[in-house]
N, C-alpha and C. Protein backbone atom coordinates (compact mmCIF):
# COMPACT_ATOMS: atom_id res chain seq x y z
N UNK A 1 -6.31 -0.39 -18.43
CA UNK A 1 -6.71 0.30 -17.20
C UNK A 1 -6.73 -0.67 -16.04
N UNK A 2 -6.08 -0.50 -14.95
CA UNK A 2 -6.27 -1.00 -13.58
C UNK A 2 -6.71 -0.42 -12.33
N UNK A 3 -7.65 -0.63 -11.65
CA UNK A 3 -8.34 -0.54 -10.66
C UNK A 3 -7.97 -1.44 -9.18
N UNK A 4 -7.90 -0.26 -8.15
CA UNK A 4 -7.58 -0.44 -7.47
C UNK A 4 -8.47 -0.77 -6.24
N UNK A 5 -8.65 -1.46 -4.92
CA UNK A 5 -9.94 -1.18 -4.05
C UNK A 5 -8.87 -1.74 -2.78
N UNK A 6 -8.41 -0.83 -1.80
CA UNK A 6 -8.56 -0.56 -0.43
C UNK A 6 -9.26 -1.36 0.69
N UNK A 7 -8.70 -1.63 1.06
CA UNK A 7 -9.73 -2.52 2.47
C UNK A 7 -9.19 -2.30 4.09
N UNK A 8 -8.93 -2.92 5.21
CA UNK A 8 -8.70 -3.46 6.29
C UNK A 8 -8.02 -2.07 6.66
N UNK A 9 -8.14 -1.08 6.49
CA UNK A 9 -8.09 0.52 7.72
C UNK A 9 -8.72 0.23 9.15
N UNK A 10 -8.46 1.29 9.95
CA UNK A 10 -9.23 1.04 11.41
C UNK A 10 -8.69 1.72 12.17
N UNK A 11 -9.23 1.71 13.65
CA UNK A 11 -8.47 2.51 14.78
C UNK A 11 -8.01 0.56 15.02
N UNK A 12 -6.61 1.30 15.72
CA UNK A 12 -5.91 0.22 16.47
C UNK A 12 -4.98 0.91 17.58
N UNK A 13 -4.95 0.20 18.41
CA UNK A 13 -3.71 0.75 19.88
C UNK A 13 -2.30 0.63 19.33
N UNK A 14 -1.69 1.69 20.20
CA UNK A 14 -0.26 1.93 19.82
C UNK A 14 0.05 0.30 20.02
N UNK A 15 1.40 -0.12 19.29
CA UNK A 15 1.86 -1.46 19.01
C UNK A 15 1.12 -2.53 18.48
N UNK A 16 -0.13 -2.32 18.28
CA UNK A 16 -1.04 -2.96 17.78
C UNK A 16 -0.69 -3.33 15.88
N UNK A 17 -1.50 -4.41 15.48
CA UNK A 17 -1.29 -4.56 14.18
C UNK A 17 -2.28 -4.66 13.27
N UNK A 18 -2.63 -3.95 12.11
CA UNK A 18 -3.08 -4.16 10.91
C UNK A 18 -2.73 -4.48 9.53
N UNK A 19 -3.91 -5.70 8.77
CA UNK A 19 -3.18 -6.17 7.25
C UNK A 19 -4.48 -4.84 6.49
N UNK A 20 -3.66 -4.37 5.83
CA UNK A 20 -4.12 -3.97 4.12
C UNK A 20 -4.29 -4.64 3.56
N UNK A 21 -5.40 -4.61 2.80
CA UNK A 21 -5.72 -5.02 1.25
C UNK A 21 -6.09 -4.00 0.26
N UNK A 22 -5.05 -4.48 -1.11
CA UNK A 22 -5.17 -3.85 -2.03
C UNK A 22 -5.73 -4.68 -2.95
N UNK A 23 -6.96 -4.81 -3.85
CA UNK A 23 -7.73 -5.85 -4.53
C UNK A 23 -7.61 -4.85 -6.05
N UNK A 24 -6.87 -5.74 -6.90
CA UNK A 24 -6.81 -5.54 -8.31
C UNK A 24 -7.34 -6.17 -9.42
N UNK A 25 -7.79 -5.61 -9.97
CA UNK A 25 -8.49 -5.68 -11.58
C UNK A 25 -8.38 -4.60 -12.29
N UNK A 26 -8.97 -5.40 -13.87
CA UNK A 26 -8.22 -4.82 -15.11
C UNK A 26 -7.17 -5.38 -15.66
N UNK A 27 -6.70 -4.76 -16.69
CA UNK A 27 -5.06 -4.88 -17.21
C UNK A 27 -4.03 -5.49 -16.05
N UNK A 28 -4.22 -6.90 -15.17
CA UNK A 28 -2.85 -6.58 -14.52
C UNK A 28 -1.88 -7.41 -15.22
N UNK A 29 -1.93 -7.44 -16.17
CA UNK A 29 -0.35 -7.87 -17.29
C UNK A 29 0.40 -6.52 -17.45
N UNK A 30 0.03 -5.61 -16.94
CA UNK A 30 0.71 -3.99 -17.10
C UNK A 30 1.18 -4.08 -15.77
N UNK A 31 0.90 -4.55 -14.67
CA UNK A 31 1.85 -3.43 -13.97
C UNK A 31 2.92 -4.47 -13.83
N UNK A 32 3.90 -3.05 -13.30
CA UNK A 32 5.11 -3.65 -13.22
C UNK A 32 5.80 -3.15 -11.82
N UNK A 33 4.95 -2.92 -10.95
CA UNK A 33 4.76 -2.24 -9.62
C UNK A 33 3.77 -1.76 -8.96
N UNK A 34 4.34 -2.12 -8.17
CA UNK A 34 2.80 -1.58 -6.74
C UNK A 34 3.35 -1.38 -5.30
N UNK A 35 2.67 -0.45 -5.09
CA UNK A 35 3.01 -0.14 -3.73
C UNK A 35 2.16 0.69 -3.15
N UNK A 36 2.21 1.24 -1.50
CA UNK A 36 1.81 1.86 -0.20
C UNK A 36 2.45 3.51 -0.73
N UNK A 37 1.30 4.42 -0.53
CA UNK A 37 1.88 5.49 -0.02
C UNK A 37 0.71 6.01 1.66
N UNK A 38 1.28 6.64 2.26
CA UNK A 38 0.28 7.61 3.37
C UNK A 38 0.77 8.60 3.41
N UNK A 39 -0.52 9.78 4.07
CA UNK A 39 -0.61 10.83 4.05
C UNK A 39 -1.64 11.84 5.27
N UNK A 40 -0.66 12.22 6.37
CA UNK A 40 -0.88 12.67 7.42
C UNK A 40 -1.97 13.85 7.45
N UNK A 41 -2.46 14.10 8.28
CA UNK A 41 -3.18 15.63 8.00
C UNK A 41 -2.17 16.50 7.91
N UNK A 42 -1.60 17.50 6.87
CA UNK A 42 -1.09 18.28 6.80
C UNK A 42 0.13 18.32 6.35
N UNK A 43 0.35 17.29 6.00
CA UNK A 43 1.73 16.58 5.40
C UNK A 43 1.40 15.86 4.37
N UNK A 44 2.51 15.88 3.20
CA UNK A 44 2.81 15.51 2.14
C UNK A 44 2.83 13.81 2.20
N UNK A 45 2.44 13.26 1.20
CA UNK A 45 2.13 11.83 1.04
C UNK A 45 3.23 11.27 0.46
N UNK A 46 3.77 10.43 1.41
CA UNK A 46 4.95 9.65 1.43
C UNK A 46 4.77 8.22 0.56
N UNK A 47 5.82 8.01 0.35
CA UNK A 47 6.01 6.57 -0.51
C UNK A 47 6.52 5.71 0.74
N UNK A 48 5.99 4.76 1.27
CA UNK A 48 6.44 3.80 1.86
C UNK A 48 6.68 2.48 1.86
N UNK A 49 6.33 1.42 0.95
CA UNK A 49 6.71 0.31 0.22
C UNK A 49 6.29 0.16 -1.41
N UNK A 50 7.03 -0.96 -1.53
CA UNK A 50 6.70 -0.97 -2.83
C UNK A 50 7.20 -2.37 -3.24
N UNK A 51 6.50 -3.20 -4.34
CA UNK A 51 6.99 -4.62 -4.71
C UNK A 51 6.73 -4.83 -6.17
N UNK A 52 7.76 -5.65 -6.86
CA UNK A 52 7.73 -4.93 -7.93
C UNK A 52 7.43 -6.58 -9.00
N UNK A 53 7.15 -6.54 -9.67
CA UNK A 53 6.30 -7.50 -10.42
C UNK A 53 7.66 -8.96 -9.99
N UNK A 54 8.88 -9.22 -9.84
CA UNK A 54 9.56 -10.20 -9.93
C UNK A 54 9.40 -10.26 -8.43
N UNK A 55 8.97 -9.56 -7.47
CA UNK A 55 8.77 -9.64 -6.20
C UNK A 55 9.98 -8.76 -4.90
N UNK A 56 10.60 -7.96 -5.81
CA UNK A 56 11.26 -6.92 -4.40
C UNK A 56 10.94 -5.91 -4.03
N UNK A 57 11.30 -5.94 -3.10
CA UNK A 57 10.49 -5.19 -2.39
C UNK A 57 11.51 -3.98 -1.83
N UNK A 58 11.24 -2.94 -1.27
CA UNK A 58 11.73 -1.62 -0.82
C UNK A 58 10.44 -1.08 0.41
N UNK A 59 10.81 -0.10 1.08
CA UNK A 59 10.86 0.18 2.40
C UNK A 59 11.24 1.63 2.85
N UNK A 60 10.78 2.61 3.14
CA UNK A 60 10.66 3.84 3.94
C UNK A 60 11.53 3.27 5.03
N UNK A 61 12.25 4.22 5.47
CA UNK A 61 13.34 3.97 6.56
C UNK A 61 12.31 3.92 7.89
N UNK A 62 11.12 4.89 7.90
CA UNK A 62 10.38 5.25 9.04
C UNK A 62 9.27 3.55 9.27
N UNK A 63 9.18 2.88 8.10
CA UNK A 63 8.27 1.41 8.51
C UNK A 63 9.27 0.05 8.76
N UNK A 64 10.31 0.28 7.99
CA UNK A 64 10.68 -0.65 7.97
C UNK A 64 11.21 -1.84 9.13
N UNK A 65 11.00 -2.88 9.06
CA UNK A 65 11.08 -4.03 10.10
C UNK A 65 9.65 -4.10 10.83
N UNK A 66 8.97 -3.19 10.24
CA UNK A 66 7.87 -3.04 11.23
C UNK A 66 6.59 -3.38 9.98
N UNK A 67 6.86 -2.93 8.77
CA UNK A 67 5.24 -3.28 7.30
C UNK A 67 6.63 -3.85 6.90
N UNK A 68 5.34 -5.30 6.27
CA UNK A 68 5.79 -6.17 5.43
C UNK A 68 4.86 -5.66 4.03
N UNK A 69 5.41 -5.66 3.03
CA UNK A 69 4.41 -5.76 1.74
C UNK A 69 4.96 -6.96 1.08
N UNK A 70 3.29 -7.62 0.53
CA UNK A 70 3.34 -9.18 -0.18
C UNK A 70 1.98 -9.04 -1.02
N UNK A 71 2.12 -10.40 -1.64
CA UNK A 71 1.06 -9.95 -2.91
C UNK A 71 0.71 -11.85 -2.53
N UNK A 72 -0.83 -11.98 -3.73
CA UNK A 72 -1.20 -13.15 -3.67
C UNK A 72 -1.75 -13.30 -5.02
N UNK A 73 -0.82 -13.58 -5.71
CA UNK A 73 -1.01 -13.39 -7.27
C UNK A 73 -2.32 -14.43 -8.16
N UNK A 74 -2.59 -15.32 -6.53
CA UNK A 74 -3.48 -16.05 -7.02
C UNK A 74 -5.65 -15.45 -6.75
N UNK A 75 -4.93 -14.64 -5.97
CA UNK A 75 -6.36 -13.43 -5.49
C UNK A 75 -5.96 -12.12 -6.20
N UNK A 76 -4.63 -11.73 -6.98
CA UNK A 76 -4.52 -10.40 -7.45
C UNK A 76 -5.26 -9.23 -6.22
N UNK A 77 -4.28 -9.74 -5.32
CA UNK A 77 -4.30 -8.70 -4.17
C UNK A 77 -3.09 -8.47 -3.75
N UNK A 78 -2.88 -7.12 -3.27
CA UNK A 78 -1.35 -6.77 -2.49
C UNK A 78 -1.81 -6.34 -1.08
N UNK A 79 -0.68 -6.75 -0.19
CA UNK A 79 -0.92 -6.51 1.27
C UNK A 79 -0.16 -5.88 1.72
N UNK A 80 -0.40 -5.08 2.98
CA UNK A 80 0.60 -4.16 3.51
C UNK A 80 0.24 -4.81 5.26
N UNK A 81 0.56 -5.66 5.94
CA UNK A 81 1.16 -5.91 6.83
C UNK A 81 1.93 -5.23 8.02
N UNK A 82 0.81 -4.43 8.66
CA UNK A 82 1.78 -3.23 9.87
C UNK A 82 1.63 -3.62 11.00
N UNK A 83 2.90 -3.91 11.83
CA UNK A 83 3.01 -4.33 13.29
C UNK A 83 3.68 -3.35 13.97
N UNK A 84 3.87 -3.61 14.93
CA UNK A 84 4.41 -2.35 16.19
C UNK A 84 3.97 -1.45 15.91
N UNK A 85 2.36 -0.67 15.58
CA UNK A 85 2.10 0.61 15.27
C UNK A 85 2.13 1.53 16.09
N UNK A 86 2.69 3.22 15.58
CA UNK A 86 2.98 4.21 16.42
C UNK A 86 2.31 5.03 16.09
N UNK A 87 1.70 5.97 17.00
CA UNK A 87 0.83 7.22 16.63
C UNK A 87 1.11 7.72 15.51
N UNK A 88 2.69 8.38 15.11
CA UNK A 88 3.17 8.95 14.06
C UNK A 88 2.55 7.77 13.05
N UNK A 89 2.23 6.81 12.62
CA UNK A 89 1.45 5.85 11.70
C UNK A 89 0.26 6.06 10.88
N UNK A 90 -0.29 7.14 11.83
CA UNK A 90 -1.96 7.63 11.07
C UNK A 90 -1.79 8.46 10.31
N UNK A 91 -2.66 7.76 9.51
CA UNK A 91 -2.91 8.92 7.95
C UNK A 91 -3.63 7.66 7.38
N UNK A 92 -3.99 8.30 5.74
CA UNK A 92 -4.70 7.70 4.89
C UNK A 92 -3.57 6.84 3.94
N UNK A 93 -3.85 5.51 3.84
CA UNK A 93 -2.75 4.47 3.19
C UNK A 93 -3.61 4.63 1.72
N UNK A 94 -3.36 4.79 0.95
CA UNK A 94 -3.06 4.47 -0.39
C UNK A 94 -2.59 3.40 -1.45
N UNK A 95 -2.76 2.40 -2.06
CA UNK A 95 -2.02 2.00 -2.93
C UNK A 95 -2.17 2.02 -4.26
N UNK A 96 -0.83 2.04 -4.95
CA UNK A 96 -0.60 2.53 -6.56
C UNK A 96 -0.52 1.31 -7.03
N UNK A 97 -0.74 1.63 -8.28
CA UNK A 97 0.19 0.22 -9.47
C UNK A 97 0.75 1.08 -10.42
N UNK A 98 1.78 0.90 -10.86
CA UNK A 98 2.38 1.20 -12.00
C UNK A 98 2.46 0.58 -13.09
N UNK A 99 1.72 0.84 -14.28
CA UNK A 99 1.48 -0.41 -15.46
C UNK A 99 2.80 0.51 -16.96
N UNK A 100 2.67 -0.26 -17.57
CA UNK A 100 3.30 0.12 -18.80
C UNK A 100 2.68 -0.66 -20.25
N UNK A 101 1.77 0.40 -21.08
CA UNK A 101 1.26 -0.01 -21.91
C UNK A 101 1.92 0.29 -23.12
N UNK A 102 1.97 -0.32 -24.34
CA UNK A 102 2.24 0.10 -25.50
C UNK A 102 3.62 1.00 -25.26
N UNK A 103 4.60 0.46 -24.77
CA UNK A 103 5.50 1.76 -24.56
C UNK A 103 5.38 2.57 -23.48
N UNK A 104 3.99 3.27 -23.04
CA UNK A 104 3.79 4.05 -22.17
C UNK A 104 3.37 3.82 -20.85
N UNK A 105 3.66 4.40 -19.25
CA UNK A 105 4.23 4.21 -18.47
C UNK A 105 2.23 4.90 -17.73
N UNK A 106 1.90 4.46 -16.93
CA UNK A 106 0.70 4.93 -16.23
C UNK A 106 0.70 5.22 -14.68
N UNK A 107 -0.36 5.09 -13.73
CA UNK A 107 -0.08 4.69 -12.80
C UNK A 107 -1.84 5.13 -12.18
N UNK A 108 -2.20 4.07 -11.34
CA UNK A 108 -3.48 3.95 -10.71
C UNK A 108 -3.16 4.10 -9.34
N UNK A 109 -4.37 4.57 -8.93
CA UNK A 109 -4.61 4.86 -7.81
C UNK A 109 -6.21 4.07 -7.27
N UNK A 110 -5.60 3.76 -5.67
CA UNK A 110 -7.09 2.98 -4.75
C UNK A 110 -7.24 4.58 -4.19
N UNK A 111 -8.75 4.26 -3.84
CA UNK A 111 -9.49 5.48 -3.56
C UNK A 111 -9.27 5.70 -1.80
N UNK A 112 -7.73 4.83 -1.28
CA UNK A 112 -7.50 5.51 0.43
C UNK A 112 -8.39 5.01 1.21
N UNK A 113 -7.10 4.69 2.36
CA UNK A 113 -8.27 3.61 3.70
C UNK A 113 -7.74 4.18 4.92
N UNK A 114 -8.34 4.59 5.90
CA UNK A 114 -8.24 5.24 7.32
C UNK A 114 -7.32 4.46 7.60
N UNK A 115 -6.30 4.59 8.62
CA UNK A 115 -5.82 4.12 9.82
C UNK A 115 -5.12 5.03 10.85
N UNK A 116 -5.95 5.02 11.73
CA UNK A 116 -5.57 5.53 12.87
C UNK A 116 -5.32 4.92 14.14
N UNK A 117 -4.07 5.25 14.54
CA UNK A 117 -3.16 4.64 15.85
C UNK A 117 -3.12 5.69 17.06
N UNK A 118 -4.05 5.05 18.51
CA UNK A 118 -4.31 5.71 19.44
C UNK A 118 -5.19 4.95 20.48
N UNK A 119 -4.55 5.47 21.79
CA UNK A 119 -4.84 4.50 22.58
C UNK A 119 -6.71 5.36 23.03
């Protein structure tokens, strides 16, 4: 089992920047991925990065050049890194891990961190 915990949400001004933290414990010899999803009021919760245990990474066409995702394997934390933020940006960020135990394939969830972009 892996556990997930959320941090660094907030209001910030358009173009403005915020880091995520995703703080992990448990099993992390299981995952074999992790990543960002958000989820707008009223809209479906998007996948927007993701980094994967050898370290690549992938990207939503709508963040990209703009969130970096990185990890610090020595704090077993993952970061999500957002600069140039745009209104369209707010919603609740999320991050997953994807573990694989015994054969079988899981996936955890952090319990979601505000961010809202507005002047």
């Amino acid at each position: 089992q892996v556990q997930l915990v959320e941090s660094g949400g907030g209001l910030v001004q358009p173009g403005g920047s915020l880091r995520l933290s995703c703080a992990v414990s448990g099993n992390i010899f299981s995952i074999y991925v992790m990543g960002w999803n958000r989820q707008a009021p009223g809209k479906q919760r998007d996948l927007i990065a993701t980094i994967t245990s050898d370290g690549s990474t992938t990207y939503a066409d709508s963040v990209k050049g703009r969130f970096t995702i990185f990890r610090d394997n020595a704090k077993n934390t993952m970061y999500l890194q957002m600069d140039s933020l745009k209104p369209e940006d707010t919603a609740v960020y999320s991050c997953y891990a994807g573990t694989i135990v015994g054969g079988l394939t899981g996936k955890s969830w952090g319990q979601g961190t505000q961010v809202t972009v507005s002047s």
